[in-house]
C-alpha atoms as a PDB file:
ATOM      1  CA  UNK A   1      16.476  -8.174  69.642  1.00  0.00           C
ATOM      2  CA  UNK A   2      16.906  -6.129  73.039  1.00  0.00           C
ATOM      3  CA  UNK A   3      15.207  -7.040  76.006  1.00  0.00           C
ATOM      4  CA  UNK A   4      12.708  -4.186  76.976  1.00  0.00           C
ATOM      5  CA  UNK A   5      11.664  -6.117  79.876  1.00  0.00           C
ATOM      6  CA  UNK A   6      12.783  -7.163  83.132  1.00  0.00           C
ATOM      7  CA  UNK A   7      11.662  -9.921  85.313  1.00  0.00           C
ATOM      8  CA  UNK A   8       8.444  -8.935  86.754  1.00  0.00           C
ATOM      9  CA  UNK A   9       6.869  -6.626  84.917  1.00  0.00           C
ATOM     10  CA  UNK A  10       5.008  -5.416  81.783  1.00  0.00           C
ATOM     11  CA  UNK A  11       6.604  -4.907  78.488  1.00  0.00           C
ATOM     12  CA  UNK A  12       7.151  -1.831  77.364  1.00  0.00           C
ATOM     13  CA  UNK A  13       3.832  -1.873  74.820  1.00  0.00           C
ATOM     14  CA  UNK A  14       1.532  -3.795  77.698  1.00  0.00           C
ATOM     15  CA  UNK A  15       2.400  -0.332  79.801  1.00  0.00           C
ATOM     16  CA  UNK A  16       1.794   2.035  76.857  1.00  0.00           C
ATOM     17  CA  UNK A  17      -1.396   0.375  76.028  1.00  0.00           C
ATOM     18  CA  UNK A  18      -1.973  -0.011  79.512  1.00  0.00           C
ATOM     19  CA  UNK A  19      -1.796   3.527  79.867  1.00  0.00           C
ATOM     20  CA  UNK A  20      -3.930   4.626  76.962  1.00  0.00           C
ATOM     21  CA  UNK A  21      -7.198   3.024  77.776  1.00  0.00           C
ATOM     22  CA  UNK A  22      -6.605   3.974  81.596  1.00  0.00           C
ATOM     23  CA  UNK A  23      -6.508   7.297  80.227  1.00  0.00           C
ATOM     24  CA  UNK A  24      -9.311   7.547  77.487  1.00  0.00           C
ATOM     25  CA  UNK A  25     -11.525   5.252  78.772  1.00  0.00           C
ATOM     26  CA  UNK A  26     -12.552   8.306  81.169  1.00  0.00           C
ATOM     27  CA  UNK A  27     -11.803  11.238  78.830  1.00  0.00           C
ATOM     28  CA  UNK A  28     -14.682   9.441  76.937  1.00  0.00           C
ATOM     29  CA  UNK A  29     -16.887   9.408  80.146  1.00  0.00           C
ATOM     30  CA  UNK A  30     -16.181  13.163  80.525  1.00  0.00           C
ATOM     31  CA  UNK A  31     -16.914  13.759  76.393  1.00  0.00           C
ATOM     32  CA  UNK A  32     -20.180  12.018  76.793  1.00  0.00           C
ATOM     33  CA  UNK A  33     -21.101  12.901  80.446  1.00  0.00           C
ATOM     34  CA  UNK A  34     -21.484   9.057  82.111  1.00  0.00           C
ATOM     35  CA  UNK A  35     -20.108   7.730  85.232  1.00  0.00           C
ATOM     36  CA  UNK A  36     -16.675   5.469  84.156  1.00  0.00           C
ATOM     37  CA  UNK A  37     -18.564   2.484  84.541  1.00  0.00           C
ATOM     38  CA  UNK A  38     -21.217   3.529  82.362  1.00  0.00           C
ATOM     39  CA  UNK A  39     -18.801   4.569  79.878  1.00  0.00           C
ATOM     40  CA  UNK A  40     -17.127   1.276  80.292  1.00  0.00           C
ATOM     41  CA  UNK A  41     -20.224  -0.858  79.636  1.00  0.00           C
ATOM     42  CA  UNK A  42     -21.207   1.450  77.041  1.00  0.00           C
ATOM     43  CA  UNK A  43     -18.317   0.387  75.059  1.00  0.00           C
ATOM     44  CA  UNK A  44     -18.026  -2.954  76.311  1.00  0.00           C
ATOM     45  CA  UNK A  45     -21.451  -3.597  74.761  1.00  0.00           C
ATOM     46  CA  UNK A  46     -21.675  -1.915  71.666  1.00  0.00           C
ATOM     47  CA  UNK A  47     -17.548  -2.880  70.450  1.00  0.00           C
ATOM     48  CA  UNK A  48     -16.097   0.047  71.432  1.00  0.00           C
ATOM     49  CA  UNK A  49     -13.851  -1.605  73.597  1.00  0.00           C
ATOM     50  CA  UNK A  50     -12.866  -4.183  70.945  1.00  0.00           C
ATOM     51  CA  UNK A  51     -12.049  -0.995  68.657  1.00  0.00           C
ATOM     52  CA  UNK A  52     -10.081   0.227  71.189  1.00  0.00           C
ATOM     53  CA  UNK A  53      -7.500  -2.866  71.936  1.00  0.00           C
ATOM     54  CA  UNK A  54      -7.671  -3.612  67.851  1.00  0.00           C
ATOM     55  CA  UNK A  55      -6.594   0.117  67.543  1.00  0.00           C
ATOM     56  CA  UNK A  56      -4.781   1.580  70.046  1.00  0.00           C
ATOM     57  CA  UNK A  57      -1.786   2.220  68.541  1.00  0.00           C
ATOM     58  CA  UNK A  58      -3.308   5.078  66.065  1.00  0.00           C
ATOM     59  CA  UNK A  59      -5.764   6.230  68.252  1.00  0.00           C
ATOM     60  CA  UNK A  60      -3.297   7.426  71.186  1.00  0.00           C
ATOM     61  CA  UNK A  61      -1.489   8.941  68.312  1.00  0.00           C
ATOM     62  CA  UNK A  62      -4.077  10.854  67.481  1.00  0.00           C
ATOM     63  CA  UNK A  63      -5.689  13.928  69.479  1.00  0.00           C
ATOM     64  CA  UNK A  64      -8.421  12.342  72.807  1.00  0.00           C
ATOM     65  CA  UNK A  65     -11.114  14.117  71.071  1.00  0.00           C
ATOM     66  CA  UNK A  66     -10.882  12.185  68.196  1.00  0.00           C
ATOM     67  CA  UNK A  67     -10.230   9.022  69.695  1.00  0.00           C
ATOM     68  CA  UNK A  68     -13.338   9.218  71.866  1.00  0.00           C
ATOM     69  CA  UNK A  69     -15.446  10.262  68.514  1.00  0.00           C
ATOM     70  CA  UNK A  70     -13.868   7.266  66.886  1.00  0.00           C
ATOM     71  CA  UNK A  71     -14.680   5.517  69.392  1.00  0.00           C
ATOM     72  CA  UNK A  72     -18.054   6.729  70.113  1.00  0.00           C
ATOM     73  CA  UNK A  73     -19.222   6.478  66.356  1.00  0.00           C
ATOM     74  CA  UNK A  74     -18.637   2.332  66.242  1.00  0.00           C
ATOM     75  CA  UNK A  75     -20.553   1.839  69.038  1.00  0.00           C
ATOM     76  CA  UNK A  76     -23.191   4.114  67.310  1.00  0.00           C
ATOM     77  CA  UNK A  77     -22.549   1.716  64.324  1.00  0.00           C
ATOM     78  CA  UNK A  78     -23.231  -1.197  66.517  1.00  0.00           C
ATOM     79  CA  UNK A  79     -26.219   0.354  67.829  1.00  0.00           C
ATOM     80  CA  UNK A  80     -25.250   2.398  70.741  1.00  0.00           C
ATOM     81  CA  UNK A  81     -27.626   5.478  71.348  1.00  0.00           C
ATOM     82  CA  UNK A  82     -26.567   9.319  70.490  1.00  0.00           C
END
């Protein structure tokens, strides 16, 4: 197995993920027009968040838009307002 980490810091799929939700987390604020901590608690609440760590690997595959829909319709599921 190699070693894709060195002493002190993140693996290489902590980064990437890491990276992802430091980068949609805001796209979403932009898509749905709220602060980044409103769009944070909005998803927090309502298991957008959840979705987010459970999925992350297809949704940064995918394009933002969709990702933020995605991730907009299971909080909408959980009973997040439109």
């Amino acid at each position: 197995m190699e070693n894709t980490t060195r002493p002190g810091t993140l693996g290489v799929e902590v980064s990437d993920r890491l990276s992802f939700v430091t980068f949609i987390i805001p796209y979403f604020a932009r898509a749905y027009k709220m602060s980044r901590q409103e769009a944070y608690r909005y998803l927090k609440k309502y298991g957008g968040i959840d979705f987010l760590f459970e999925h992350w690997w297809a949704l940064h595959t995918d394009n933002p838009f969709y990702a933020a829909r995605d991730m907009f319709e299971i909080c909408h599921q959980n009973g997040g307002l439109r």
